[in-house]
Structures are given as C-alpha cells and as structure tokens.
PDB file of N, CA and C in Angstrom:
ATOM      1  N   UNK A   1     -62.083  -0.464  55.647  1.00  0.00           N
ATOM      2  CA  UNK A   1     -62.861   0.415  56.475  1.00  0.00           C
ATOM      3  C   UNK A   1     -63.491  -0.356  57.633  1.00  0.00           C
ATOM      4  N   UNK A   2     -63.673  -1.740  57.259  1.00  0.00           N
ATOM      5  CA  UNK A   2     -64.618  -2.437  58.348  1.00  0.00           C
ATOM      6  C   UNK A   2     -63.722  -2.960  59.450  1.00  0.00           C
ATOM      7  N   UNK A   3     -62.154  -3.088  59.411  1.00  0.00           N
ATOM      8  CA  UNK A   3     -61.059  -3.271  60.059  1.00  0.00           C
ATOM      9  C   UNK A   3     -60.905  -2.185  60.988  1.00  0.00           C
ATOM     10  N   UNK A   4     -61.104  -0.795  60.607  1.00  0.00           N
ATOM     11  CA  UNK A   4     -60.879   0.629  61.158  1.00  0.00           C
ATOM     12  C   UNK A   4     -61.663   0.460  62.145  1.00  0.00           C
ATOM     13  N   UNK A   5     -62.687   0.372  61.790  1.00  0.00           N
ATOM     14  CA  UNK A   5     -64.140   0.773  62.831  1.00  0.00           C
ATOM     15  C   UNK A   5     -64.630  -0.393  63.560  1.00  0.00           C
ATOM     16  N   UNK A   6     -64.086  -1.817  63.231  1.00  0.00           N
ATOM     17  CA  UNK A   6     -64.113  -2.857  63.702  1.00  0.00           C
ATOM     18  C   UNK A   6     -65.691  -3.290  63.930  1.00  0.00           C
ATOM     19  N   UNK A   7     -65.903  -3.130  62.569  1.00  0.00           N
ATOM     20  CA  UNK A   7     -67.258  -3.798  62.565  1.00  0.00           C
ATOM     21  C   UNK A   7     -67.465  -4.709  61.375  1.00  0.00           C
ATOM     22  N   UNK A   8     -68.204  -5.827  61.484  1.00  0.00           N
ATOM     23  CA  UNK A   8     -68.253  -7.213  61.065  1.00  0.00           C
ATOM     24  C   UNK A   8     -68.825  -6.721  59.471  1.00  0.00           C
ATOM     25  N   UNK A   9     -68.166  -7.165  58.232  1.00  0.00           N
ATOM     26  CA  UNK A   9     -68.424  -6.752  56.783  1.00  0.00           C
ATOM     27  C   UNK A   9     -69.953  -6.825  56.780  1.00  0.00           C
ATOM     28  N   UNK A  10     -70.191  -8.173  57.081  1.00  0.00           N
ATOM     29  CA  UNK A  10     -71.583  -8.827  56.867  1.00  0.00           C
ATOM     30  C   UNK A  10     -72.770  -7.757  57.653  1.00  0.00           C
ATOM     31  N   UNK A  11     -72.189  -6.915  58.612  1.00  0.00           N
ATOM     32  CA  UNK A  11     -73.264  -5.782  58.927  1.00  0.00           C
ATOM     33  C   UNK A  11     -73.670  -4.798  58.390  1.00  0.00           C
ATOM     34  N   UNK A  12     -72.477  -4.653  57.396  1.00  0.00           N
ATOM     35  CA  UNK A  12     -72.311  -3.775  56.901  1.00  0.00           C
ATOM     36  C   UNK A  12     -74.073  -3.543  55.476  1.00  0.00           C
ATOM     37  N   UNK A  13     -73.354  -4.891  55.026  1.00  0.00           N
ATOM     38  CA  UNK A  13     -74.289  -5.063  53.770  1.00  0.00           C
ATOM     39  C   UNK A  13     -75.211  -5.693  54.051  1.00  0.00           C
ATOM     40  N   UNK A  14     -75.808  -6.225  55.409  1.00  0.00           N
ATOM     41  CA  UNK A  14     -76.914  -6.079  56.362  1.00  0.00           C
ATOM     42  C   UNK A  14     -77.699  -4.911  56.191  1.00  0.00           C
ATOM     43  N   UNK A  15     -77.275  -3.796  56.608  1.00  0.00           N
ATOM     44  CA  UNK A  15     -77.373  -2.623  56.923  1.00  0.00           C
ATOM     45  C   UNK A  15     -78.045  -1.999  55.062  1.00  0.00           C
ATOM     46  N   UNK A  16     -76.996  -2.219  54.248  1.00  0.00           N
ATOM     47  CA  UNK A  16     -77.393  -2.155  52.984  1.00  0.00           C
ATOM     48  C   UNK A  16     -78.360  -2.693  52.563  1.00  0.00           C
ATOM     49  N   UNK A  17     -78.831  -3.716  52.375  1.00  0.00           N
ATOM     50  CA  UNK A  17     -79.694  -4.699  52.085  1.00  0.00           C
ATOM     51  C   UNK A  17     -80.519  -3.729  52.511  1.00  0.00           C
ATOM     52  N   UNK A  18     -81.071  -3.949  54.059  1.00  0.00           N
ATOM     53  CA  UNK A  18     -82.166  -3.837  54.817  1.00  0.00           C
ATOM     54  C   UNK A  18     -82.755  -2.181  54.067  1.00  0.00           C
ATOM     55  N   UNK A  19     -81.912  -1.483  53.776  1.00  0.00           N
ATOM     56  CA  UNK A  19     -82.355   0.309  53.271  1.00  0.00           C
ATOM     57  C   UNK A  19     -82.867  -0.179  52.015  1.00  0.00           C
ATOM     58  N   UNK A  20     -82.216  -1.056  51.185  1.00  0.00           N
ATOM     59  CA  UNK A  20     -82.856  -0.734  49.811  1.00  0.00           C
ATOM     60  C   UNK A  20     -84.055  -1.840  50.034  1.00  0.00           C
ATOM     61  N   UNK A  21     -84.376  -2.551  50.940  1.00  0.00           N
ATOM     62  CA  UNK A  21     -85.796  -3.362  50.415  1.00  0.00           C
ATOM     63  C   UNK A  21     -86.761  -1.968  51.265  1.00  0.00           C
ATOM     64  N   UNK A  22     -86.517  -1.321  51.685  1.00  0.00           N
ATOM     65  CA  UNK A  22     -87.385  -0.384  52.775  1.00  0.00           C
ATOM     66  C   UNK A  22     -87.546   1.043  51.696  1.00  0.00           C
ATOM     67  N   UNK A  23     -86.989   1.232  50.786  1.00  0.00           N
ATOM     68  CA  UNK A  23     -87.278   2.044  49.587  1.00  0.00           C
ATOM     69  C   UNK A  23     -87.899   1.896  48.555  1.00  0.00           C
ATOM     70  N   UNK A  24     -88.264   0.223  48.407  1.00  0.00           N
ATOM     71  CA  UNK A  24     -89.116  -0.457  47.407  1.00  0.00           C
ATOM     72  C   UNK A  24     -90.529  -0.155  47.551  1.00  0.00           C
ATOM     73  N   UNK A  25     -91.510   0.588  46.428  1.00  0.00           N
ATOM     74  CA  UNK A  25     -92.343   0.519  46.908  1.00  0.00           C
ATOM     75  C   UNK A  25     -93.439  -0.149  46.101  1.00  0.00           C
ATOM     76  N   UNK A  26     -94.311  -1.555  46.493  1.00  0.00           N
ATOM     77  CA  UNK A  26     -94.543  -2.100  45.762  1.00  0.00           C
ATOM     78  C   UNK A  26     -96.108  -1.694  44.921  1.00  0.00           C
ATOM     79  N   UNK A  27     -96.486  -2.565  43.703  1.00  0.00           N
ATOM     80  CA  UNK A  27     -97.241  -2.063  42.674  1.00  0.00           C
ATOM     81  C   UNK A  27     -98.681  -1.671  43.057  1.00  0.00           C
ATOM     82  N   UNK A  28     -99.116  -2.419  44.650  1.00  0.00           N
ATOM     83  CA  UNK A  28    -100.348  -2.470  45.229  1.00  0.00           C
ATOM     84  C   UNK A  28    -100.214  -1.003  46.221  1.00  0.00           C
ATOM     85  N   UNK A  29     -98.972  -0.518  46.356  1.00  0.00           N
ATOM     86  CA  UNK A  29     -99.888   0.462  47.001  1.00  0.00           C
ATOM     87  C   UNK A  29     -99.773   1.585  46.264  1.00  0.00           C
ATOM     88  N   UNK A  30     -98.890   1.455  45.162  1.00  0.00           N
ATOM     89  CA  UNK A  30     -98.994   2.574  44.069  1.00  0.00           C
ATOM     90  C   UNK A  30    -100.571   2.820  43.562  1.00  0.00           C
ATOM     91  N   UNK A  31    -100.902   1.527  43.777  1.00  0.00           N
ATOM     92  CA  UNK A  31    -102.289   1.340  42.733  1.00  0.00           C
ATOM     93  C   UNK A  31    -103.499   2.110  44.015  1.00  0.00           C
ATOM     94  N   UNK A  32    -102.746   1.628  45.145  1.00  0.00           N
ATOM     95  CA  UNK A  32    -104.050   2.479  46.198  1.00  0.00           C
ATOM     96  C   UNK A  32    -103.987   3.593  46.081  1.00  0.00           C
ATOM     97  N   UNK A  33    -102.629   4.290  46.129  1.00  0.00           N
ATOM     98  CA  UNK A  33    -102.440   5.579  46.403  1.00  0.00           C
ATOM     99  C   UNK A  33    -103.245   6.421  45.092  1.00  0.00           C
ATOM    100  N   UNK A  34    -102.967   5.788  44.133  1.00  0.00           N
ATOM    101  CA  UNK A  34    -103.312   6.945  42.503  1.00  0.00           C
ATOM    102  C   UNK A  34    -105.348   6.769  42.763  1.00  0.00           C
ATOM    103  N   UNK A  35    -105.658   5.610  43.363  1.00  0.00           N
ATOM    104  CA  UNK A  35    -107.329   5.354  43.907  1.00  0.00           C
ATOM    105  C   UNK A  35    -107.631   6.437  44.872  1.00  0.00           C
ATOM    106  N   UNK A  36    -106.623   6.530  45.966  1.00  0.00           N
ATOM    107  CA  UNK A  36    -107.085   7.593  46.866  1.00  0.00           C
ATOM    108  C   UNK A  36    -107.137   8.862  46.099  1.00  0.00           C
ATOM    109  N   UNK A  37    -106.135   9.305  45.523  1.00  0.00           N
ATOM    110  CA  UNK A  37    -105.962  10.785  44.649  1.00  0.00           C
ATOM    111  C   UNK A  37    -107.156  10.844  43.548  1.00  0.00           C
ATOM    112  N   UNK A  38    -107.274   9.850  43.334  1.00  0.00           N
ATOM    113  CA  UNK A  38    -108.874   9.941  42.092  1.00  0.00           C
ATOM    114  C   UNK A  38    -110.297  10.071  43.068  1.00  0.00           C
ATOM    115  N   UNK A  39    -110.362   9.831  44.239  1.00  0.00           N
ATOM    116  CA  UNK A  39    -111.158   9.840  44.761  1.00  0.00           C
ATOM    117  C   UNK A  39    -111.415  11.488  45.392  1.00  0.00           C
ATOM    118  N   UNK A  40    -110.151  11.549  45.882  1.00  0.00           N
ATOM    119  CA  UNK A  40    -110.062  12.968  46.287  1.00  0.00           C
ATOM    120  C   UNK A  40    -110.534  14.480  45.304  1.00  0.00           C
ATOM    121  N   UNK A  41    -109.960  13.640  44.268  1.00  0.00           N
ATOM    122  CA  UNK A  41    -110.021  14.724  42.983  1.00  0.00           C
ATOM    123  C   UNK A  41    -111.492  15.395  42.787  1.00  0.00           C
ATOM    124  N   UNK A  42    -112.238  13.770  42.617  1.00  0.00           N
ATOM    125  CA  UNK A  42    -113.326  13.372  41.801  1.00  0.00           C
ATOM    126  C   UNK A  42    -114.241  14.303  43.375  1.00  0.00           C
ATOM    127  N   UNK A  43    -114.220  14.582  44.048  1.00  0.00           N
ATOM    128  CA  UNK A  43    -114.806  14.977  45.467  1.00  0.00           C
ATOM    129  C   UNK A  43    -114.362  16.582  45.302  1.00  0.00           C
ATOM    130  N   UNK A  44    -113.669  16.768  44.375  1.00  0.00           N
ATOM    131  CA  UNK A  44    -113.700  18.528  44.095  1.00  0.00           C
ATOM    132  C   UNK A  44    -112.750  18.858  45.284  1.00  0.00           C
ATOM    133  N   UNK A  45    -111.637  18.601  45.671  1.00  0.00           N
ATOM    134  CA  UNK A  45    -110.462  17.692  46.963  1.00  0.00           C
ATOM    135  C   UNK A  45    -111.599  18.517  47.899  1.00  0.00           C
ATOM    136  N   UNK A  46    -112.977  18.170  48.509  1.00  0.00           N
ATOM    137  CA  UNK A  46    -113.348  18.018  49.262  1.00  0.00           C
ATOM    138  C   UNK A  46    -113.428  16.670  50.545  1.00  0.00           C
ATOM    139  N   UNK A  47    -113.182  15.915  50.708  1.00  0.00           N
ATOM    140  CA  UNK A  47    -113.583  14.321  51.082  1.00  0.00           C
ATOM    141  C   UNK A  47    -112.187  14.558  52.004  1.00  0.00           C
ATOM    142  N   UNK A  48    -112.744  13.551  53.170  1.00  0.00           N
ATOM    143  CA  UNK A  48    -111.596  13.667  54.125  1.00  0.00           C
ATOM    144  C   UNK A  48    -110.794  11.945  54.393  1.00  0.00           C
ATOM    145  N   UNK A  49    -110.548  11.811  55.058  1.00  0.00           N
ATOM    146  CA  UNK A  49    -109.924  10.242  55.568  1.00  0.00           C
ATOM    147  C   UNK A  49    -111.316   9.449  55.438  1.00  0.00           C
ATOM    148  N   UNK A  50    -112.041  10.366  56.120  1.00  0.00           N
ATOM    149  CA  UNK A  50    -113.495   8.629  56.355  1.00  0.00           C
ATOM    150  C   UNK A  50    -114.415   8.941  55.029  1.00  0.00           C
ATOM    151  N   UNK A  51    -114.619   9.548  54.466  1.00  0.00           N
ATOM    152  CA  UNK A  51    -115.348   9.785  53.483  1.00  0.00           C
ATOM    153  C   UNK A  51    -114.547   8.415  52.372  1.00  0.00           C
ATOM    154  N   UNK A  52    -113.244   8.985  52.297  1.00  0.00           N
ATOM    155  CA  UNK A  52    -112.492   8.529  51.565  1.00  0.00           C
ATOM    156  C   UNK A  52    -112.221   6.767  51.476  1.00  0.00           C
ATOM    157  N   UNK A  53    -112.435   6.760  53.011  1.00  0.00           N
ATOM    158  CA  UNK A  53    -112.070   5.422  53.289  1.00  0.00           C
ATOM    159  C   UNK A  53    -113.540   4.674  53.593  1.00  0.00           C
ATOM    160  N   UNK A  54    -114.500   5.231  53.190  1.00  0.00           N
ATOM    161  CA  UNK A  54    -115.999   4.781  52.790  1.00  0.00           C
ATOM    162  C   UNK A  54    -116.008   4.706  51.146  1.00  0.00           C
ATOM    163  N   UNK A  55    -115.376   5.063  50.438  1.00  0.00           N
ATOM    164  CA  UNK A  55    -115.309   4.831  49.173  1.00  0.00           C
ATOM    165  C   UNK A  55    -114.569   3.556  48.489  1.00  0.00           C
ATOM    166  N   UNK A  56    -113.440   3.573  49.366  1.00  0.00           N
ATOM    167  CA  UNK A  56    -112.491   2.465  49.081  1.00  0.00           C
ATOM    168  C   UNK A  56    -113.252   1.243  49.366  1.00  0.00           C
TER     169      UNK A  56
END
C-alpha cells in the first residue's frame, strides 16, 4: 500500500504511533477530573469554573 501511494512506511507508523500516545490518558488527570466532578456534585452542581478552581 505504501508503494501505491508512495509514501515512506516509517510515516506511516509515525502517524500510528503519534494517535495512540494522544489517546492515552494519564492517571493524574483522571484523578483531577473525578476531584472536579466531586466538587461539582458536593456544590449541589451549583459551582462554576472559578468557584471550582478556588477549591482545587
């Protein structure tokens, strides 16, 4: 296929690579995100960005 379209293999799985580290999502912002949603919760989902980000 990379003969057809005449593009270099190594871009190919360049190209690959680069999508699956950009889908990883790592354990620190899982851990922020479930903090923001407890915060929100715990605020009766009243609390906005700055409220929120006065808590953090």
């Amino acid at each position: 296929m990379c003969k057809l379209l005449k593009v270099p293999r190594s871009l190919v799985y360049y190209h690959i690579n680069k999508r699956a580290e950009s889908n990883k999502i790592s354990k620190e912002e899982i851990q922020l995100e479930n903090e923001i949603i407890d915060i929100f919760r715990k605020s009766r989902n009243n609390y906005g960005t700055r409220k929120i980000k006065k808590e953090l």
